[in-house]
N, C-alpha and C. Protein backbone atom coordinates (compact mmCIF):
# COMPACT_ATOMS: atom_id res chain seq x y z
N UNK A 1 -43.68 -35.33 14.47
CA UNK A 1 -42.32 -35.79 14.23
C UNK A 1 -41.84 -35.36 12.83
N UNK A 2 -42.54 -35.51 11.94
CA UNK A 2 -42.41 -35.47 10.12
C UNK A 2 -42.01 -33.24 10.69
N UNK A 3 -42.74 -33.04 11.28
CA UNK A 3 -42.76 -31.18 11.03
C UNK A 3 -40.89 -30.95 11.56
N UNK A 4 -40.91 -31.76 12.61
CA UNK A 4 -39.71 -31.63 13.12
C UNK A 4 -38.50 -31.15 12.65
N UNK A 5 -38.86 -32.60 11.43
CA UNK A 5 -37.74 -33.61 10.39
C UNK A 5 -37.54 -32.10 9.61
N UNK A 6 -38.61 -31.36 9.06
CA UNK A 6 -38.63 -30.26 8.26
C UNK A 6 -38.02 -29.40 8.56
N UNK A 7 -38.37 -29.03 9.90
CA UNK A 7 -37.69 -28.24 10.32
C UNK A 7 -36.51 -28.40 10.98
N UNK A 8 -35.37 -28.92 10.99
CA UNK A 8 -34.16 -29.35 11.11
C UNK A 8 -33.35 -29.69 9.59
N UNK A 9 -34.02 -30.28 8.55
CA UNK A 9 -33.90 -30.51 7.42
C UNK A 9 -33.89 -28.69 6.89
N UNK A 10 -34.75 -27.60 7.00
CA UNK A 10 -34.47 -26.26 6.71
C UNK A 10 -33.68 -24.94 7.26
N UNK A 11 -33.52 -25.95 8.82
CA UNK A 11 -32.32 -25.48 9.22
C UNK A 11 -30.96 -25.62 8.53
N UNK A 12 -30.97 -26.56 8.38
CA UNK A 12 -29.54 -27.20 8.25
C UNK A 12 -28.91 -26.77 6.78
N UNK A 13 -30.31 -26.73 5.80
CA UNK A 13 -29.92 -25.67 4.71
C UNK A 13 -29.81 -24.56 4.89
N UNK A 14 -30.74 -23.57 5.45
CA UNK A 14 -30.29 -22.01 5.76
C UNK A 14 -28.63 -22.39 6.26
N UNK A 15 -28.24 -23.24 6.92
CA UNK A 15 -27.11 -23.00 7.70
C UNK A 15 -25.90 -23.67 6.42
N UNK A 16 -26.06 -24.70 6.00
CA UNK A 16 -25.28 -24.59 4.39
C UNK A 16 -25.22 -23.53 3.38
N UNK A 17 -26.45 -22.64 3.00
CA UNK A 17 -26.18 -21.64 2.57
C UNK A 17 -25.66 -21.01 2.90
N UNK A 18 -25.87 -20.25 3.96
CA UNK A 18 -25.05 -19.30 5.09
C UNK A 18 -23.30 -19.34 4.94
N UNK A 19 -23.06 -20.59 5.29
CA UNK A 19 -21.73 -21.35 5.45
C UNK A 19 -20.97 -21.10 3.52
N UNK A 20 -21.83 -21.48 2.71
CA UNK A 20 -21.51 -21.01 1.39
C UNK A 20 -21.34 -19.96 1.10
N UNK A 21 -22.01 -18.92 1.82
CA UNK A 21 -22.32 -17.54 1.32
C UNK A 21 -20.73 -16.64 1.90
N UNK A 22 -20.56 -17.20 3.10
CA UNK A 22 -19.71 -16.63 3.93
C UNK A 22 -18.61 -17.05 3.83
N UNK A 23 -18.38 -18.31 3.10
CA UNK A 23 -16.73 -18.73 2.35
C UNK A 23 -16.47 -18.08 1.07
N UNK A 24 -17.41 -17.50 0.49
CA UNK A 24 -17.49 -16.82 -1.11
C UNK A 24 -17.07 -15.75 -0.89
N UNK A 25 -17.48 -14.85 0.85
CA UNK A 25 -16.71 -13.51 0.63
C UNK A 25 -15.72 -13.36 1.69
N UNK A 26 -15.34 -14.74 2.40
CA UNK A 26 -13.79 -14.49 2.60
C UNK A 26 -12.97 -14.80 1.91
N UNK A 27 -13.48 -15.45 0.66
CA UNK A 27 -12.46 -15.86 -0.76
C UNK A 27 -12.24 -14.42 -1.55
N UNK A 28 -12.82 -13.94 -1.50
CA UNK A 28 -13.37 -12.48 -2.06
C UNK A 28 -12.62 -11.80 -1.62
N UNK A 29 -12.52 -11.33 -0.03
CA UNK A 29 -11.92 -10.42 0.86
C UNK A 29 -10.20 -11.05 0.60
N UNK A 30 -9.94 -12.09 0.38
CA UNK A 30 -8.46 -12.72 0.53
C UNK A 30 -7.89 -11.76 -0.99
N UNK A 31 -8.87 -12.39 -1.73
CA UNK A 31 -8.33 -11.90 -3.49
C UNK A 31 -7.85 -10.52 -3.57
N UNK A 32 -8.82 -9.83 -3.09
CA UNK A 32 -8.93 -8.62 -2.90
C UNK A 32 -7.49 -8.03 -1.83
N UNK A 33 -7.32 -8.61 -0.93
CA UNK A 33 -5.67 -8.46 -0.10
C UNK A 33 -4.61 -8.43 -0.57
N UNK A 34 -4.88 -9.63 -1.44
CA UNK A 34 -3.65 -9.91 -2.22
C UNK A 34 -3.64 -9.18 -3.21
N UNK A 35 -4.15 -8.53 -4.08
CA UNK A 35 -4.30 -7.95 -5.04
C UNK A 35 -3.95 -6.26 -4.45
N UNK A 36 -4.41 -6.06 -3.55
CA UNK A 36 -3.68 -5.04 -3.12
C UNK A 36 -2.29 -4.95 -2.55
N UNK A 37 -1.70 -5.68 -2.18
CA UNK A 37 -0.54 -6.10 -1.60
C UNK A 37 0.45 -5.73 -2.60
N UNK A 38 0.43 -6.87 -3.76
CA UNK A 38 0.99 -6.85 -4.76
C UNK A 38 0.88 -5.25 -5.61
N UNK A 39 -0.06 -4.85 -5.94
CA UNK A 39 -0.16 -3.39 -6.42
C UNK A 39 0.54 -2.87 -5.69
N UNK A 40 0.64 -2.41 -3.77
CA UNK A 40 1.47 -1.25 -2.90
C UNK A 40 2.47 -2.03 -3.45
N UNK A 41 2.83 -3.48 -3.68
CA UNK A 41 4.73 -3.31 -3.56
C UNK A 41 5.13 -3.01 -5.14
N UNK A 42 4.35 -2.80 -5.80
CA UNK A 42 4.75 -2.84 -7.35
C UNK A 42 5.03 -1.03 -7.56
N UNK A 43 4.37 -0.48 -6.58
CA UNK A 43 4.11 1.23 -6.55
C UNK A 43 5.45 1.18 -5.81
N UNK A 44 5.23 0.24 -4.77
CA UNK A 44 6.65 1.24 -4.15
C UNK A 44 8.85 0.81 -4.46
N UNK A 45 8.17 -0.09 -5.67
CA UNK A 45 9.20 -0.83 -6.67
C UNK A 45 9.78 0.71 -7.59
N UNK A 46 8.13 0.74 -8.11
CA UNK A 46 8.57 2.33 -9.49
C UNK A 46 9.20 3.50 -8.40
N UNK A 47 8.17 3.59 -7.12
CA UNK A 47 9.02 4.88 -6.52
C UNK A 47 10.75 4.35 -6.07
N UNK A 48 11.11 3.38 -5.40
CA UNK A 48 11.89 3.47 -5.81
C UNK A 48 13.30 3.38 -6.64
N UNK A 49 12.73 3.03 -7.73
CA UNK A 49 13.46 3.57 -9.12
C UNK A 49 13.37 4.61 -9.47
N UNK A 50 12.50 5.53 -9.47
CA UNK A 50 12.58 6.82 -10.04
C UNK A 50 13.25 7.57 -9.08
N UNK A 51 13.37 7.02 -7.02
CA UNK A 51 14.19 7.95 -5.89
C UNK A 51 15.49 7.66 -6.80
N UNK A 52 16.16 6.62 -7.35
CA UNK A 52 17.29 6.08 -7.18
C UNK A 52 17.71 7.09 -8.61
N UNK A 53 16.78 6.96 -9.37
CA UNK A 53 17.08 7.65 -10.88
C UNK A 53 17.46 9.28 -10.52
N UNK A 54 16.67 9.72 -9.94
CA UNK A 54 16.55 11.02 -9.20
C UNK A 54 18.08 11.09 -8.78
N UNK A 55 18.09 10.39 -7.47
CA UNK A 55 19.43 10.71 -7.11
C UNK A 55 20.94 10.41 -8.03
N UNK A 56 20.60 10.02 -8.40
CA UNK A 56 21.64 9.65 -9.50
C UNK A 56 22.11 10.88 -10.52
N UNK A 57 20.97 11.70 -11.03
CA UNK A 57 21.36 12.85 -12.00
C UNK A 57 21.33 13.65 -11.41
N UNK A 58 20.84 13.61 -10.00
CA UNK A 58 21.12 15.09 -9.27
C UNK A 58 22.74 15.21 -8.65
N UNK A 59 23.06 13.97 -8.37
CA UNK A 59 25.00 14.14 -7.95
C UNK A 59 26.02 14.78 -8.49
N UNK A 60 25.45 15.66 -9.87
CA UNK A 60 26.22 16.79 -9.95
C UNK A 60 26.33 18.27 -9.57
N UNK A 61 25.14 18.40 -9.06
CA UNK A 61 24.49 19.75 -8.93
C UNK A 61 25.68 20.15 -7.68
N UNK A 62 25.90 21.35 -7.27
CA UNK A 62 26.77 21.82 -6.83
C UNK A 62 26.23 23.43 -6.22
N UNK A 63 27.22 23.21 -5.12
CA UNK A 63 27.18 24.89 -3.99
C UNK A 63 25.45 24.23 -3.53
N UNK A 64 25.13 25.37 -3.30
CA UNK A 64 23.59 25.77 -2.37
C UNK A 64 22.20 24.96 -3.40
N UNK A 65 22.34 24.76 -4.19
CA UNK A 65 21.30 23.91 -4.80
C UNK A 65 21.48 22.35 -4.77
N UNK A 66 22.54 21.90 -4.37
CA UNK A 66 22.96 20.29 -3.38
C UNK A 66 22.84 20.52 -2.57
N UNK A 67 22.54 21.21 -2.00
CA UNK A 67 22.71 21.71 -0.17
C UNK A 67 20.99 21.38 0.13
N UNK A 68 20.22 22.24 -0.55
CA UNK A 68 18.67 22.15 -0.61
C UNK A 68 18.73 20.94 -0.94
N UNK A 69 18.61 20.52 -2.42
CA UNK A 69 18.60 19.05 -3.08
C UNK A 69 18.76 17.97 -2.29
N UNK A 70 19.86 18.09 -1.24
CA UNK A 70 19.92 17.06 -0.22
C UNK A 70 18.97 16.77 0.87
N UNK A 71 18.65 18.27 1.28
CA UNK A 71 17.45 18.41 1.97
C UNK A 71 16.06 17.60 1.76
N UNK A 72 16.00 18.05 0.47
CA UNK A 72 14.51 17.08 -0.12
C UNK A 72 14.89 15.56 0.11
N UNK A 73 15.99 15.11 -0.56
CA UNK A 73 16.04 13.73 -0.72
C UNK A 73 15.86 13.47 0.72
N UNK A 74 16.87 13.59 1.91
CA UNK A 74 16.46 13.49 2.51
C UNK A 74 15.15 13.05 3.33
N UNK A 75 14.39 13.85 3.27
CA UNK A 75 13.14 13.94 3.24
C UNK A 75 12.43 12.49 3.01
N UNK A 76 12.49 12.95 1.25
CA UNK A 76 12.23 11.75 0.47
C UNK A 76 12.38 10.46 0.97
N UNK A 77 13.76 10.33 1.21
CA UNK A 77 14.22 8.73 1.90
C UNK A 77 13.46 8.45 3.02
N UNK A 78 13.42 9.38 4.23
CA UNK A 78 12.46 9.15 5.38
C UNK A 78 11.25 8.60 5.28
N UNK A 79 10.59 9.04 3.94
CA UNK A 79 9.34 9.00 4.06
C UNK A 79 8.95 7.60 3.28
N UNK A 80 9.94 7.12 2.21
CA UNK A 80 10.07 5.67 1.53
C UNK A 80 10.37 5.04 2.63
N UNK A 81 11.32 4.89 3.55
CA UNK A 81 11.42 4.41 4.75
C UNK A 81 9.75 4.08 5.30
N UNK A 82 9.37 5.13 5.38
CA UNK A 82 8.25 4.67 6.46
C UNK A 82 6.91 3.97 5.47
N UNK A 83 7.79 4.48 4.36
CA UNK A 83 6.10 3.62 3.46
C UNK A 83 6.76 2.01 3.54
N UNK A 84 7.81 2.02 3.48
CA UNK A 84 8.30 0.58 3.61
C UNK A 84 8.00 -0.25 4.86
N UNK A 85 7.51 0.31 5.53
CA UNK A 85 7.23 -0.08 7.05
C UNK A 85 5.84 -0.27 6.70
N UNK A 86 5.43 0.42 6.30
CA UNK A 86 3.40 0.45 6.26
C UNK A 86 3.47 -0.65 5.71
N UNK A 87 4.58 -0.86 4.38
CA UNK A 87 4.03 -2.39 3.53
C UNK A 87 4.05 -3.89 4.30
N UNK A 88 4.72 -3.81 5.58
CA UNK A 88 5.49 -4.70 5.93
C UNK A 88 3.92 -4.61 7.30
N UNK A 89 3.52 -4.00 7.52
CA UNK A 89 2.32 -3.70 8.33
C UNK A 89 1.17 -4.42 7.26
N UNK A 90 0.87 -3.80 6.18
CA UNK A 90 0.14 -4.38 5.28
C UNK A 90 0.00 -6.11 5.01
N UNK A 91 1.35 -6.68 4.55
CA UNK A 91 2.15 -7.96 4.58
C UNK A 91 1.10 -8.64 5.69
N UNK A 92 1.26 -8.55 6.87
CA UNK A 92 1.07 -9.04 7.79
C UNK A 92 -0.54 -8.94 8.83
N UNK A 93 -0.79 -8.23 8.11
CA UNK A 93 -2.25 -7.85 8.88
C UNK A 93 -3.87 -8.47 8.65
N UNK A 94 -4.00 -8.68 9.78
CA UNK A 94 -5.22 -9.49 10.37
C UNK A 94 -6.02 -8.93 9.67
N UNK A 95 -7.39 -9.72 9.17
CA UNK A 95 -8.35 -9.33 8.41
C UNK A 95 -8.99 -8.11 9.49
N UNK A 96 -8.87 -8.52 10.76
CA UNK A 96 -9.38 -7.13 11.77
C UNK A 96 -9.25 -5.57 11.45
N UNK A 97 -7.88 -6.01 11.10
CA UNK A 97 -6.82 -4.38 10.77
C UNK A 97 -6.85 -4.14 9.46
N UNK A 98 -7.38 -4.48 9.10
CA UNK A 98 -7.00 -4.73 7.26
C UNK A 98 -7.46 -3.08 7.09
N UNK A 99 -8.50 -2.72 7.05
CA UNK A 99 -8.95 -1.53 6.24
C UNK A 99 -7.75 -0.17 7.34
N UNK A 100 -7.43 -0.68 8.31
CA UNK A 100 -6.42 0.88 8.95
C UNK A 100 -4.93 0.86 8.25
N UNK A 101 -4.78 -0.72 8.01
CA UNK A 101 -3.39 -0.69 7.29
C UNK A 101 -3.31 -0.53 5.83
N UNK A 102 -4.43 -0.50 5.96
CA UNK A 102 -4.50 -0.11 4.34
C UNK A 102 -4.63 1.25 3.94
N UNK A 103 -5.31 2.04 4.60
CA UNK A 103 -5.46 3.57 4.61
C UNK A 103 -4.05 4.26 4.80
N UNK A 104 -3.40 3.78 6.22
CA UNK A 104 -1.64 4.03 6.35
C UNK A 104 -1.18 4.06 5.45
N UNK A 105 -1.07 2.68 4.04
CA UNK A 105 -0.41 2.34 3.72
C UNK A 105 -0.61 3.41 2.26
N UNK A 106 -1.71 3.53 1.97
CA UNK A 106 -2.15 4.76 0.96
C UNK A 106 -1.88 6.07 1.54
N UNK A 107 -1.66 6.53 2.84
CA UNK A 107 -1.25 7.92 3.09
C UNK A 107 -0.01 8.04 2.73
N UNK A 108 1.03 6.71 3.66
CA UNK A 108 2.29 6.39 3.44
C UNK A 108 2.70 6.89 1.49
N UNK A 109 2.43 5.94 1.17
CA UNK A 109 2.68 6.38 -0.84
C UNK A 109 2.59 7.76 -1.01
N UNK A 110 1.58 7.96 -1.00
CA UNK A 110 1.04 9.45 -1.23
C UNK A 110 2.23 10.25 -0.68
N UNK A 111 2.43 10.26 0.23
CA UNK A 111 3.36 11.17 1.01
C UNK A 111 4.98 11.17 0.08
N UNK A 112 5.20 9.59 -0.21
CA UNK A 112 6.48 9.69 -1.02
C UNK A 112 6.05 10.12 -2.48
N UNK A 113 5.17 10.05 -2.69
CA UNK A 113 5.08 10.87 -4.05
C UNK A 113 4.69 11.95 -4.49
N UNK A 114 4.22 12.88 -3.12
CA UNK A 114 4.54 14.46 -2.78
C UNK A 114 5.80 14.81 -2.84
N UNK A 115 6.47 13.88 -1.89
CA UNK A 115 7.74 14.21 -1.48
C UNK A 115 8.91 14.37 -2.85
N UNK A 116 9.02 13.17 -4.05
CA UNK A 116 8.88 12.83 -5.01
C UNK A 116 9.05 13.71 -5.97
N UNK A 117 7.54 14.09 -6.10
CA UNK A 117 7.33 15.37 -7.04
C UNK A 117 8.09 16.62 -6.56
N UNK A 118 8.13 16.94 -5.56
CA UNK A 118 8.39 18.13 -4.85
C UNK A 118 10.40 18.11 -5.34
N UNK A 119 10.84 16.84 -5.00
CA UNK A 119 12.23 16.88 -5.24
C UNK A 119 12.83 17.14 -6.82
N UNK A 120 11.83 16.45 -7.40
CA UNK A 120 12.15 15.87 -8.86
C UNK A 120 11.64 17.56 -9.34
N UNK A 121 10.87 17.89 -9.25
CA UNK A 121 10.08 19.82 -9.43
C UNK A 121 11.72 20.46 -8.75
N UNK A 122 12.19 20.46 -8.14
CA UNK A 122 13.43 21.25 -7.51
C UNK A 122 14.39 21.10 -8.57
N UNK A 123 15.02 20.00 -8.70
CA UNK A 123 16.18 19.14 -9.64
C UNK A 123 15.73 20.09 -10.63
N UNK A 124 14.41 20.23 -11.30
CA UNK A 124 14.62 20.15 -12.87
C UNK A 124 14.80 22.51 -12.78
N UNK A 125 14.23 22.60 -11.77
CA UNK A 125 14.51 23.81 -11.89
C UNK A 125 16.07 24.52 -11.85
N UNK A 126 16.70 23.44 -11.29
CA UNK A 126 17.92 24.08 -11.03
C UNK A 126 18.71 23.82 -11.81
N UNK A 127 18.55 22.46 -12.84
CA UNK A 127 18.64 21.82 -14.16
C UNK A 127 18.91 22.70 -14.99
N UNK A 128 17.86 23.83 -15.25
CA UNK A 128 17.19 24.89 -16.16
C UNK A 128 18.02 26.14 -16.00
């Protein structure tokens, strides 16, 4: 009876530890969400201020280099568009999905800040 007691008594700790161990790294995994969350929307705050800055000094450019110029922005906007969608995917996603919406959501950026560079690299040439 006493071996029993032991062994139910060392169960019940493995299974408190366990239970400890496994609230420490979904506290972990949460921090870590949020902390990324907040970083994509703070990235996609600067991008767009710098789309808006962009478009703003490019509204003089004139003939066939607004014609292109529009082209990019274009572009540009589509692709903030869809990173704005990834964030809103991000926002909302199940610890299940977490690491695919998160990869999206890093291609998504990336892409507007190809797009970005590529416009803002055009502007200054035609600037020149």
């Amino acid at each position: 009876m006493r071996a029993r007691r032991l062994g139910i008594i060392s169960l019940l700790a493995v299974t408190f530890t366990l239970g400890c161990f496994f609230n420490a790294s979904i506290a972990a995994q949460s921090e870590e969400r949020e902390s990324y969350k907040k970083e994509s929307q703070e990235k996609l705050k600067d991008l767009d201020k710098k789309i808006d800055e962009l478009q703003r000094k490019a509204s003089e450019m004139k003939g066939e280099a607004k014609t292109e110029f529009t082209r990019e922005m274009s572009d540009l906007r589509r692709k903030q568009k869809a990173a704005k969608k990834e964030w809103m995917e991000v926002k909302r996603a199940a610890a299940s999905k977490w690491d695919k919406a998160k990869a999206d959501m890093d291609a998504a950026v990336q892409d507007v800040e190809g797009a970005y560079d590529k416009a803002a690299s055009r502007f200054k040439e035609h600037k020149e």
